[in-house]
C-alpha atoms as a PDB file:
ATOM      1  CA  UNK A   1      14.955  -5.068   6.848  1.00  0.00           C
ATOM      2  CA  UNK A   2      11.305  -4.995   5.516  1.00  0.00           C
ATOM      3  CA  UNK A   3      11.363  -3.412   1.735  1.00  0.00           C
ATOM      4  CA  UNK A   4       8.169  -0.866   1.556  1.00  0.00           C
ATOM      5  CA  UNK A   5       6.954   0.583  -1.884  1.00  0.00           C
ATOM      6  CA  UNK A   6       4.367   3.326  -1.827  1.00  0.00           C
ATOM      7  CA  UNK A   7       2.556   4.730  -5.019  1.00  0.00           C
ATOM      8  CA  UNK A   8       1.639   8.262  -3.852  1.00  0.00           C
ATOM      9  CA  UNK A   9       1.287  11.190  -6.619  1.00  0.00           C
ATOM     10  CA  UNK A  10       0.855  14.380  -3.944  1.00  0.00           C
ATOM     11  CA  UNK A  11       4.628  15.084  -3.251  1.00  0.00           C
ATOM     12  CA  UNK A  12       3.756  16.447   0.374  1.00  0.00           C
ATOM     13  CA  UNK A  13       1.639  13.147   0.804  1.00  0.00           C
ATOM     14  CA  UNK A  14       5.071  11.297   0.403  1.00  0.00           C
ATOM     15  CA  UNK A  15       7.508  13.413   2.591  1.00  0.00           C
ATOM     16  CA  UNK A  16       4.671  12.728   5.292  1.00  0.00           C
ATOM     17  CA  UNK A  17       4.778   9.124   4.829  1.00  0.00           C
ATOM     18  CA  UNK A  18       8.878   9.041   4.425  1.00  0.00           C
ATOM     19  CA  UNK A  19       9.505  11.171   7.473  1.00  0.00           C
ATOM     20  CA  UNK A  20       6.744   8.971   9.321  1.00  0.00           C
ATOM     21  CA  UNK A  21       8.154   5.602   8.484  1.00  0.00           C
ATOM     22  CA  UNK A  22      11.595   7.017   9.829  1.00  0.00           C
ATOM     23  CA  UNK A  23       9.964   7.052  12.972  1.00  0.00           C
ATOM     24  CA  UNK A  24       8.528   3.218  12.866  1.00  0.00           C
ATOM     25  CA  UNK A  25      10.679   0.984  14.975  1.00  0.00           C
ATOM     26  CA  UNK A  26      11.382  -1.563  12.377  1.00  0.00           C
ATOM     27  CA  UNK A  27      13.825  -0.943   9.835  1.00  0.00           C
ATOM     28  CA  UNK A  28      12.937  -0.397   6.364  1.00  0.00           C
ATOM     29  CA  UNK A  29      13.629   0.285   2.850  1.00  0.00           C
ATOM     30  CA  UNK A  30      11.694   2.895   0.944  1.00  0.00           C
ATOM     31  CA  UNK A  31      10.701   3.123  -2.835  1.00  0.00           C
ATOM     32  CA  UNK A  32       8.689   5.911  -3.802  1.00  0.00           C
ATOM     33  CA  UNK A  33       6.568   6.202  -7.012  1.00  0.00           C
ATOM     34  CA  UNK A  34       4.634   9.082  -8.798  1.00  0.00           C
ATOM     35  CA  UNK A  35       2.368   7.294 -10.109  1.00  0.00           C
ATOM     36  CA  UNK A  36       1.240   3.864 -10.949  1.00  0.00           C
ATOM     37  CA  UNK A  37       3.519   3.738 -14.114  1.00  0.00           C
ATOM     38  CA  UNK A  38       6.145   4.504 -12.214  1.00  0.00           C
ATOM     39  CA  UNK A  39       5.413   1.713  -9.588  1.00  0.00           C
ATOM     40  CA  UNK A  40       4.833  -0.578 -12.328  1.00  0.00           C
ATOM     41  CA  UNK A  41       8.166   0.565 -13.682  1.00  0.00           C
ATOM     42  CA  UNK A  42       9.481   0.051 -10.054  1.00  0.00           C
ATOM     43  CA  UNK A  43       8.039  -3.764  -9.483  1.00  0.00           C
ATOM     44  CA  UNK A  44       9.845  -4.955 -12.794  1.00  0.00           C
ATOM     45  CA  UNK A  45      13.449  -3.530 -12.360  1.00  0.00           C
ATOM     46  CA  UNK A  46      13.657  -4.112  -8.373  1.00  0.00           C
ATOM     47  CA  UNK A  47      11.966  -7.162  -8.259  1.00  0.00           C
ATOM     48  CA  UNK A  48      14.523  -8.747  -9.962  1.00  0.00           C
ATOM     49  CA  UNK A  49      15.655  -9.486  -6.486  1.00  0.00           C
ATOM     50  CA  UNK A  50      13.253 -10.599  -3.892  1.00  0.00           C
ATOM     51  CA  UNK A  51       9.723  -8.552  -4.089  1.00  0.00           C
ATOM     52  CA  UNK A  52       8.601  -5.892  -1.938  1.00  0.00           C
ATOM     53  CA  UNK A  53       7.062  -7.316   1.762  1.00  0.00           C
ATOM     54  CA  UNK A  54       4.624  -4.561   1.303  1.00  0.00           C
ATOM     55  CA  UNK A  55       2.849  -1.745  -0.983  1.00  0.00           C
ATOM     56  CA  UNK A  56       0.991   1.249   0.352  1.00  0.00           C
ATOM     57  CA  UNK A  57      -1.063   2.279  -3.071  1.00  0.00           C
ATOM     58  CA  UNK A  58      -2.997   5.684  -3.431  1.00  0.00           C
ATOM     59  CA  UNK A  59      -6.056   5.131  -5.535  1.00  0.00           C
ATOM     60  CA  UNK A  60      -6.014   8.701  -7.312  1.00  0.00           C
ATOM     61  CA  UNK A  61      -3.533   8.757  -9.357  1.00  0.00           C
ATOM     62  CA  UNK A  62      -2.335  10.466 -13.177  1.00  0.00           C
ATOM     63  CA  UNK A  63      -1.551   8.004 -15.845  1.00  0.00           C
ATOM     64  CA  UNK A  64      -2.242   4.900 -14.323  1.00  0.00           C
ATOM     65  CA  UNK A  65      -4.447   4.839 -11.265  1.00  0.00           C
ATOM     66  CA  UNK A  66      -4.472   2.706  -7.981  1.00  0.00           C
ATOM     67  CA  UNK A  67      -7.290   0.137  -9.146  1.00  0.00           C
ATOM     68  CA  UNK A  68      -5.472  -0.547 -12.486  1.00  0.00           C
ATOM     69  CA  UNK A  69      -1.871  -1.360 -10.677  1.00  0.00           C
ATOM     70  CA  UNK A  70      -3.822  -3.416  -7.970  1.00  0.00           C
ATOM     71  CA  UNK A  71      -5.518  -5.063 -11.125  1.00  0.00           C
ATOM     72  CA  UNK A  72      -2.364  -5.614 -12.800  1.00  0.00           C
ATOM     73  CA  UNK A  73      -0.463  -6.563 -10.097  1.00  0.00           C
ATOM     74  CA  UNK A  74      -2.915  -9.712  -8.745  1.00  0.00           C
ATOM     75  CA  UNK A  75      -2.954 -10.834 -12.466  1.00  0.00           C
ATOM     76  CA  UNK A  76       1.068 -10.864 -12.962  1.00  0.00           C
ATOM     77  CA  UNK A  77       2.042 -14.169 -11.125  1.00  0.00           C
ATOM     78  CA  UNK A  78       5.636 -13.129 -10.268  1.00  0.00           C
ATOM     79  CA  UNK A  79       3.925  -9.841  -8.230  1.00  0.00           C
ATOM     80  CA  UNK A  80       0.514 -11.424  -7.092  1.00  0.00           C
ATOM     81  CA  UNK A  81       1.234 -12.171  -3.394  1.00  0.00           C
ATOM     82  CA  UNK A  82       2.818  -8.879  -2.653  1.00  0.00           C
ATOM     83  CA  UNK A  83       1.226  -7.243   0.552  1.00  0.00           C
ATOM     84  CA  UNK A  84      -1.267  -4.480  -0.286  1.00  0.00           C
ATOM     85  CA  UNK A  85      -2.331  -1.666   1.497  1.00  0.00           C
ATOM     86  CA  UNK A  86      -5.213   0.917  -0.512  1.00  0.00           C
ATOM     87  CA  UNK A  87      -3.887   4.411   1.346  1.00  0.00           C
ATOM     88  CA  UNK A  88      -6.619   6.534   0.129  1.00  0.00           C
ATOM     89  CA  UNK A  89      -8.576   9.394   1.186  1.00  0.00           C
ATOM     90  CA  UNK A  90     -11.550   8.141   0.192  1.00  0.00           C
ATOM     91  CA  UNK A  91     -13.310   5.807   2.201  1.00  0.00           C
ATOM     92  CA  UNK A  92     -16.409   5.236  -0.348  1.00  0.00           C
ATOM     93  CA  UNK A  93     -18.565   1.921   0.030  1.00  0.00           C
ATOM     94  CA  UNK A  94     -17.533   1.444  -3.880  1.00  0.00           C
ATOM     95  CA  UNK A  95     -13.804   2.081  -3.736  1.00  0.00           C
ATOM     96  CA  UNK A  96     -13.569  -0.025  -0.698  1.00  0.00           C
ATOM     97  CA  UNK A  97     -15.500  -2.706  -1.919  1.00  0.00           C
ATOM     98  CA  UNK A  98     -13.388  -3.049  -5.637  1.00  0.00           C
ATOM     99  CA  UNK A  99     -10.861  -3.077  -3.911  1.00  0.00           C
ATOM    100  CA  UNK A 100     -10.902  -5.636  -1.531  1.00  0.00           C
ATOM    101  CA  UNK A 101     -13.012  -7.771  -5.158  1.00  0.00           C
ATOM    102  CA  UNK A 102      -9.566  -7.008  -6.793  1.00  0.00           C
ATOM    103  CA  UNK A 103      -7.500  -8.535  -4.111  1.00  0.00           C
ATOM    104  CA  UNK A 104      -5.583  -5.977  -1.778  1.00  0.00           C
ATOM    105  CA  UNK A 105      -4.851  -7.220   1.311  1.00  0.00           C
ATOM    106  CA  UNK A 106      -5.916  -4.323   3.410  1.00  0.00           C
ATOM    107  CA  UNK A 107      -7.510  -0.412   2.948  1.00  0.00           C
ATOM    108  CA  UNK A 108      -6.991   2.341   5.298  1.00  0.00           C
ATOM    109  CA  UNK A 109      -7.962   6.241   4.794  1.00  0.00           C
ATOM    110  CA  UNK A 110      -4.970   8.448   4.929  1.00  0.00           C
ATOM    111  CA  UNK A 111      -5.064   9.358   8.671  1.00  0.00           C
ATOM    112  CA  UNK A 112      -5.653  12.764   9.557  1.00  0.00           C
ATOM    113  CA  UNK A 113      -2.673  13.269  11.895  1.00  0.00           C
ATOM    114  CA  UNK A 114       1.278  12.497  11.945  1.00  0.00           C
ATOM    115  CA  UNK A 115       0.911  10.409  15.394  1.00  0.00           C
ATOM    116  CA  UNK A 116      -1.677   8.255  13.301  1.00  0.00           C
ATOM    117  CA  UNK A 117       0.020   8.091  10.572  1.00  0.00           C
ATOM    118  CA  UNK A 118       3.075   6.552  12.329  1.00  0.00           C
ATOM    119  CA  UNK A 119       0.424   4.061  14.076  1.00  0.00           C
ATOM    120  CA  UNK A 120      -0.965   3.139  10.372  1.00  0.00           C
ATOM    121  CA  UNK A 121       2.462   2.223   9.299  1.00  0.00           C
ATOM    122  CA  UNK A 122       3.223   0.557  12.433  1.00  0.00           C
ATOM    123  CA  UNK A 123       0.118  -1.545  12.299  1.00  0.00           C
ATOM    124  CA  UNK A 124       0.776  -2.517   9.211  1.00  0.00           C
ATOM    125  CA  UNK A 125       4.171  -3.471   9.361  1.00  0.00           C
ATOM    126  CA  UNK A 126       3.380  -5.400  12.235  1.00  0.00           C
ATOM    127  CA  UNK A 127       0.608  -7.662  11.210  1.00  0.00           C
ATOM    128  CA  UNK A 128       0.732 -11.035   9.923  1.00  0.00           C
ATOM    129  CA  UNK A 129      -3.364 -11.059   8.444  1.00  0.00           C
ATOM    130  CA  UNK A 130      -2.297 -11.449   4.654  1.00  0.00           C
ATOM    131  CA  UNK A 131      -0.537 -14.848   5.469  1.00  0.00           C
ATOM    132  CA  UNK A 132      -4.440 -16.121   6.523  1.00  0.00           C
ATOM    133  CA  UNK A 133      -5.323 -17.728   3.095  1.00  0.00           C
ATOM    134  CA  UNK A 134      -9.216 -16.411   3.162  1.00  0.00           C
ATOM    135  CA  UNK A 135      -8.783 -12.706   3.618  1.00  0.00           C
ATOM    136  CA  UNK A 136     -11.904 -11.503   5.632  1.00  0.00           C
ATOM    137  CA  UNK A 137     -13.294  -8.632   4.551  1.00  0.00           C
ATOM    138  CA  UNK A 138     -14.555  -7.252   7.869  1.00  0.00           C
ATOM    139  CA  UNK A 139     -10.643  -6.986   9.145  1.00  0.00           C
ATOM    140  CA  UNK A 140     -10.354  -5.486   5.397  1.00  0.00           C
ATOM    141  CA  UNK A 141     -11.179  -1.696   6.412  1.00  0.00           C
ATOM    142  CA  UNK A 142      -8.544  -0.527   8.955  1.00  0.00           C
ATOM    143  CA  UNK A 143      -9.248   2.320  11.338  1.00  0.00           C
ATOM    144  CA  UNK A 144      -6.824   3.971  13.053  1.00  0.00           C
ATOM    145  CA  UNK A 145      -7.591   5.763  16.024  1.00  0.00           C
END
């Protein structure tokens, strides 16, 4: 059972991903968050037990926004080698590049469809690149097609 936080502030944004991940083949645990706060809030009282194997962090978000919890998370030892996935819809040169300078394992744009959306998950749930000890960063930007 793989344990799967997402940080996602647009509440139709996360009843896509939910229902989606229902629909993965692997079986999972959800947390949902609000906002980075909340995930922050999240990462202390549930990983009192063994951490997440993977986040899927918005970058747009109210109070505390994706780059800050991806900042705060690498520099928090206990939380540092968590899986991350940026699951933005923006696919800027600048966002992608901070990003992957501030140590998130992977960045894909929010996929345009359900059927991709389940492949995005999939993919991700799937793939063993964030055990390789020098991330690259041209497997960094994921496209899903």
């Amino acid at each position: 059972m793989k344990t799967i936080f997402l940080a996602e502030d647009d509440p139709d944004d996360r009843e896509f991903f939910e229902d989606a991940l229902k629909r993965v083949s692997i079986p999972t645990v959800l947390t949902l968050s609000n906002d980075g706060v909340e995930l922050m809030g999240n990462l202390k009282i549930l990983t009192q037990h063994p951490p997440p194997h993977l986040i899927f962090l918005d970058l747009n978000m109210p109070k505390m926004d994706g780059f800050q919890c991806l900042q705060e998370i690498r520099n928090t030892p206990k939380y540092k080698e968590i899986p991350i996935v940026i699951f933005s819809t923006t696919n800027s040169d600048e966002a992608v590049n901070k990003t992957y300078d501030l140590g998130a394992n992977f960045f894909i744009r929010k996929p345009p469809s359900f059927a991709l959306l389940i492949k995005a998950i999939e993919k991700m749930l799937t793939t063993e690149m964030w055990e390789v000890p020098n991330r690259s960063k041209e497997f960094f930007f994921i496209t899903i097609e």
